[in-house]
Every structure is written in structure tokens, then in C-alpha cells.
N, C-alpha and C. Protein backbone atom coordinates (compact mmCIF):
# COMPACT_ATOMS: atom_id res chain seq x y z
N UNK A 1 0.81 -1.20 0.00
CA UNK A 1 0.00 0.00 0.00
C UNK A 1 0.86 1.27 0.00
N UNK A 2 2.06 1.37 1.15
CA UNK A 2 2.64 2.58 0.43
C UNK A 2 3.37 2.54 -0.47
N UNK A 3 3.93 1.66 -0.91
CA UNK A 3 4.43 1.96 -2.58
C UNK A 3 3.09 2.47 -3.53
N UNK A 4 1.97 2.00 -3.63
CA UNK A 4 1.19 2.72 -4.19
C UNK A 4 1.12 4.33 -4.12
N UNK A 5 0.71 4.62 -2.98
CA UNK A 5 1.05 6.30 -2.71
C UNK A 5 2.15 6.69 -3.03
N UNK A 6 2.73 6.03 -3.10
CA UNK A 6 4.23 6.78 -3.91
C UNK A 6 4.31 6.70 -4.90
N UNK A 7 4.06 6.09 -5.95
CA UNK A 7 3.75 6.05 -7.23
C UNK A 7 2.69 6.97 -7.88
N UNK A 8 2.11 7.61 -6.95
CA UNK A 8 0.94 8.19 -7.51
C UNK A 8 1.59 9.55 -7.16
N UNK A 9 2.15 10.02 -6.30
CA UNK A 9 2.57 11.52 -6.05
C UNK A 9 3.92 12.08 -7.45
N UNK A 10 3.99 10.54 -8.27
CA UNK A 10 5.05 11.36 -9.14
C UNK A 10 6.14 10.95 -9.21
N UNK A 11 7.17 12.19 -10.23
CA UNK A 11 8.37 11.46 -9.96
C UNK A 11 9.24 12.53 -9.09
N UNK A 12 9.30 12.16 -8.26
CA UNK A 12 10.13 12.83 -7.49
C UNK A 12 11.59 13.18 -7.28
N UNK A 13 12.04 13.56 -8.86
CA UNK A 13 12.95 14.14 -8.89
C UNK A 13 12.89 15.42 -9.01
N UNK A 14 11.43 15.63 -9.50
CA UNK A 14 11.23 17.38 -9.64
C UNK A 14 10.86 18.10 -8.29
N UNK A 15 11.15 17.12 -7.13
CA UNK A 15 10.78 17.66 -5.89
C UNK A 15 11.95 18.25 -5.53
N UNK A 16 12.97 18.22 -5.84
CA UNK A 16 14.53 18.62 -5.68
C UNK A 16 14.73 20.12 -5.35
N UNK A 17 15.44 20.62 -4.10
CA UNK A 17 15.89 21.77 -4.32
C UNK A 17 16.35 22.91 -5.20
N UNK A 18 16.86 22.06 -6.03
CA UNK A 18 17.57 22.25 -7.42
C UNK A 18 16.74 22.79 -8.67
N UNK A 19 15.45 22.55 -8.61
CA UNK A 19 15.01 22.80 -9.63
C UNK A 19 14.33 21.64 -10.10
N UNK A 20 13.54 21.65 -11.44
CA UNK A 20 12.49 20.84 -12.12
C UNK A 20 13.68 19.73 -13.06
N UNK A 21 15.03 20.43 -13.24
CA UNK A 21 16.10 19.60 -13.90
C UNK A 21 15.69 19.56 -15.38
N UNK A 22 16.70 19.62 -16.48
CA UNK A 22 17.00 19.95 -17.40
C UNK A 22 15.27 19.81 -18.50
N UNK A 23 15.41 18.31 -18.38
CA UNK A 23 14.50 17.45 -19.22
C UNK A 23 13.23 17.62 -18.89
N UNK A 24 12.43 18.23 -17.59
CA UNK A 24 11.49 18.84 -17.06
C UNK A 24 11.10 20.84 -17.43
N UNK A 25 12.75 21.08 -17.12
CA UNK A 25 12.73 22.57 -17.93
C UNK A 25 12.07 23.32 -19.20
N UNK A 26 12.50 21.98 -19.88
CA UNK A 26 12.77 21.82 -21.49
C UNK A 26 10.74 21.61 -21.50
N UNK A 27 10.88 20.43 -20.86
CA UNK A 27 8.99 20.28 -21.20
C UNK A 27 8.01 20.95 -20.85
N UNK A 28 8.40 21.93 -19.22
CA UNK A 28 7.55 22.73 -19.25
C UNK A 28 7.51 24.14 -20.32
N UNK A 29 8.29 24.58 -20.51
CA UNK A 29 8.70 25.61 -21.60
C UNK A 29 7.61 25.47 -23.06
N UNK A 30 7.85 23.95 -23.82
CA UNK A 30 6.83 23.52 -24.61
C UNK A 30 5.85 23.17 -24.73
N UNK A 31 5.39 22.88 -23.42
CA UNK A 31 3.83 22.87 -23.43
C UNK A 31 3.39 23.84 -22.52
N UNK A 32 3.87 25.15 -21.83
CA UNK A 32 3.33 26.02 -21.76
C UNK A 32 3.55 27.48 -23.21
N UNK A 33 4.42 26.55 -24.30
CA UNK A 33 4.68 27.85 -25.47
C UNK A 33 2.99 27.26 -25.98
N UNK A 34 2.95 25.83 -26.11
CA UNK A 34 2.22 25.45 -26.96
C UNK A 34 0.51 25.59 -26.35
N UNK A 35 0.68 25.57 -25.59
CA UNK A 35 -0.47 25.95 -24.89
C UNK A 35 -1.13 27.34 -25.06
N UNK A 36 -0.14 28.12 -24.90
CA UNK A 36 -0.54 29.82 -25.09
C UNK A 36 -0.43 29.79 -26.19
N UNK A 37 0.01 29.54 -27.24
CA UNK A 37 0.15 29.97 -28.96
C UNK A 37 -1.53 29.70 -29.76
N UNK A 38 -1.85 28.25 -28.73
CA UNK A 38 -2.64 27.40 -29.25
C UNK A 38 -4.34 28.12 -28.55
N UNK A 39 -3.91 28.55 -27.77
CA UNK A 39 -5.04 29.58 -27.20
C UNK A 39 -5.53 30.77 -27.68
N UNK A 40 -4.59 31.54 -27.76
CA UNK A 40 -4.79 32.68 -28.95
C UNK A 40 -5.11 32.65 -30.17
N UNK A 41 -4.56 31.36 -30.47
CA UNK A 41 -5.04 30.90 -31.86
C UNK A 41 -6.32 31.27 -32.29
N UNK A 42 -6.66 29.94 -31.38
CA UNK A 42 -8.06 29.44 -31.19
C UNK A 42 -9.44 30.82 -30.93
N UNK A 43 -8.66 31.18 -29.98
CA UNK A 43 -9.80 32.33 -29.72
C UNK A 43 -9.43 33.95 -30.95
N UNK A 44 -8.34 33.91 -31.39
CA UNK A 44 -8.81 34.97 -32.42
C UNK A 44 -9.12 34.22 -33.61
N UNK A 45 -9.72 33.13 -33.58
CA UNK A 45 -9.97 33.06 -35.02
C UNK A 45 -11.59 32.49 -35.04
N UNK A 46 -11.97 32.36 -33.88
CA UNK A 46 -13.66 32.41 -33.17
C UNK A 46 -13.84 32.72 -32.37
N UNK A 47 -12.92 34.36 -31.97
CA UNK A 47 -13.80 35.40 -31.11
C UNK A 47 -15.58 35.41 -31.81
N UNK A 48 -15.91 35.40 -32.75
CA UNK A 48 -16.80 35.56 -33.83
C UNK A 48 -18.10 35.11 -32.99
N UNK A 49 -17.86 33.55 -33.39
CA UNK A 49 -18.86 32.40 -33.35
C UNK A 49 -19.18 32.08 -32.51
N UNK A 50 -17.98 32.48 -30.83
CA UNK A 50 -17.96 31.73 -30.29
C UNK A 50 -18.07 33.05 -29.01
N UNK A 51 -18.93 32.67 -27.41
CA UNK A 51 -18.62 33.96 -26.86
C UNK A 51 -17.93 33.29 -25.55
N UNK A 52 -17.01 33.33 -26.11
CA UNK A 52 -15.78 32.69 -24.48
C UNK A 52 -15.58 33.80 -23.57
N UNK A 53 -15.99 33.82 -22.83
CA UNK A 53 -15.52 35.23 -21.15
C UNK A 53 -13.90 34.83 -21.74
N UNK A 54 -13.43 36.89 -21.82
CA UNK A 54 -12.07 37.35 -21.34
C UNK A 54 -11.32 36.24 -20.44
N UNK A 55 -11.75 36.41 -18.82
CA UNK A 55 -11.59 35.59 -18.07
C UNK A 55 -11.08 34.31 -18.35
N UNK A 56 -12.09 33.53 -19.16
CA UNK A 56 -10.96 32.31 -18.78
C UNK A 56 -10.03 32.65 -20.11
N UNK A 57 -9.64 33.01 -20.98
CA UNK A 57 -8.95 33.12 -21.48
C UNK A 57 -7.36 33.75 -20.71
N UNK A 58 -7.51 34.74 -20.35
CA UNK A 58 -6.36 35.04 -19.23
C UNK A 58 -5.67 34.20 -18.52
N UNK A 59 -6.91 33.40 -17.41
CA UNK A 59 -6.42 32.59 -16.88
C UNK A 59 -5.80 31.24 -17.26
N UNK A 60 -6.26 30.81 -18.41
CA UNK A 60 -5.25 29.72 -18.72
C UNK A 60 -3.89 30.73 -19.25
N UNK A 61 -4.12 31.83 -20.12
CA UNK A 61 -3.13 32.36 -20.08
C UNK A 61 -1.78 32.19 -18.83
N UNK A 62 -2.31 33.22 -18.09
CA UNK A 62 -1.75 33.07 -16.77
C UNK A 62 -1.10 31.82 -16.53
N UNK A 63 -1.76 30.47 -16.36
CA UNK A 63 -1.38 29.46 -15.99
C UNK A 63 -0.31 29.03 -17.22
N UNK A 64 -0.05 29.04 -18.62
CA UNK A 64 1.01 29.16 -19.58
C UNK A 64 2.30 29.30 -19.07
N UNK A 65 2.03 30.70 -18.52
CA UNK A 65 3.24 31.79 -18.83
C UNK A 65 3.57 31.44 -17.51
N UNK A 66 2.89 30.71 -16.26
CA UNK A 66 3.50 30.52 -15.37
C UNK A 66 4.63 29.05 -15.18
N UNK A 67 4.01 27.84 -16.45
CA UNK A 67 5.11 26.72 -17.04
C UNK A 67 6.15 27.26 -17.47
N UNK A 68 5.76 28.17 -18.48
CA UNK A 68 6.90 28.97 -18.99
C UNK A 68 8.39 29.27 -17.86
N UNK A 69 7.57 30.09 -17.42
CA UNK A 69 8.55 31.21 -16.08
C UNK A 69 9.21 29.64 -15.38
N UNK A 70 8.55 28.81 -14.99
CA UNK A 70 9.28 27.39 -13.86
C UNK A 70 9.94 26.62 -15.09
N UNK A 71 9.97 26.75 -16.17
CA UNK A 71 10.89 25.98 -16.91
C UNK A 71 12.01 27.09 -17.12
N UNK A 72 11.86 28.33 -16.99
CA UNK A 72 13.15 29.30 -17.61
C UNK A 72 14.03 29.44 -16.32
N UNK A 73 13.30 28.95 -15.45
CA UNK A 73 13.92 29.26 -13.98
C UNK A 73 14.87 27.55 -13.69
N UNK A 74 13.88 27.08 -14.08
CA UNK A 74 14.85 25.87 -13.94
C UNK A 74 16.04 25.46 -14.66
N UNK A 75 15.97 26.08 -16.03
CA UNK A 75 17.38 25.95 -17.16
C UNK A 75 18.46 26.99 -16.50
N UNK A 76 18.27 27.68 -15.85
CA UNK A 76 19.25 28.95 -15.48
C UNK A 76 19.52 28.79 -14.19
N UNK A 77 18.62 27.62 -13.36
CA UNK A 77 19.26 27.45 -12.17
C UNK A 77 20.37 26.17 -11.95
């Protein structure tokens, strides 16, 4: 049983003082570029059709640029 709970919290190398480490850096960076690119996309090209609240748009924003920021922090740390 606790090996189960431990398996489920992850891999716990990104729990490290150190940072998220290279190969974690690298992935958050690309799927928070791809995430925000893919958002804006999406919503300027059916602001139109479609009536999505500002709001959540930001906020996943927000949440992007915040993978972003913990992957740029982790390559430089």
C-alpha cells in the first residue's frame, strides 16, 4: 500500500531543491509555449462564433506563462 502512494505523487525528482532539472525545464517551456500559442489561436480566429468570457482566457493564459517562467527558472538554475 505505500508503494502505491508513492507512485501516484510522481516522480520525485522534480521535488529537488535544485530545480524541475534539465529534461522537465525543457517540457515545461513547450507545453506552456504550446499551450498559449494554441489559445490565442483558437480564440482569435472564433472570437466571432464563439462567446468565451475574457476571463478564462487570461487565466489559462496566466497558468502558460506561469510553465513557462518554472521551466526558464529551472534551465538557469
Amino acid at each position: 500500500m505505500p508503494l502505491l502512494s508513492l507512485m501516484l505523487l510522481g516522480p520525485v525528482s522534480s521535488a529537488s531543491s535544485k530545480g524541475p532539472g534539465p529534461f522537465f525545464s525543457g517540457l515545461f517551456i513547450l507545453i506552456g509555449g504550446w499551450v498559449l500559442v494554441r489559445t490565442w489561436n483558437d480564440y482569435l480566429k472564433r472570437r466571432r462564433n464563439m462567446e468565451v468570457p475574457v476571463f478564462n482566457l487570461l487565466w489559462v493564459s496566466g497558468l502558460a506563462t506561469f510553465f513557462i517562467v518554472v521551466g526558464i527558472w529551472g534551465v538557469f538554475r
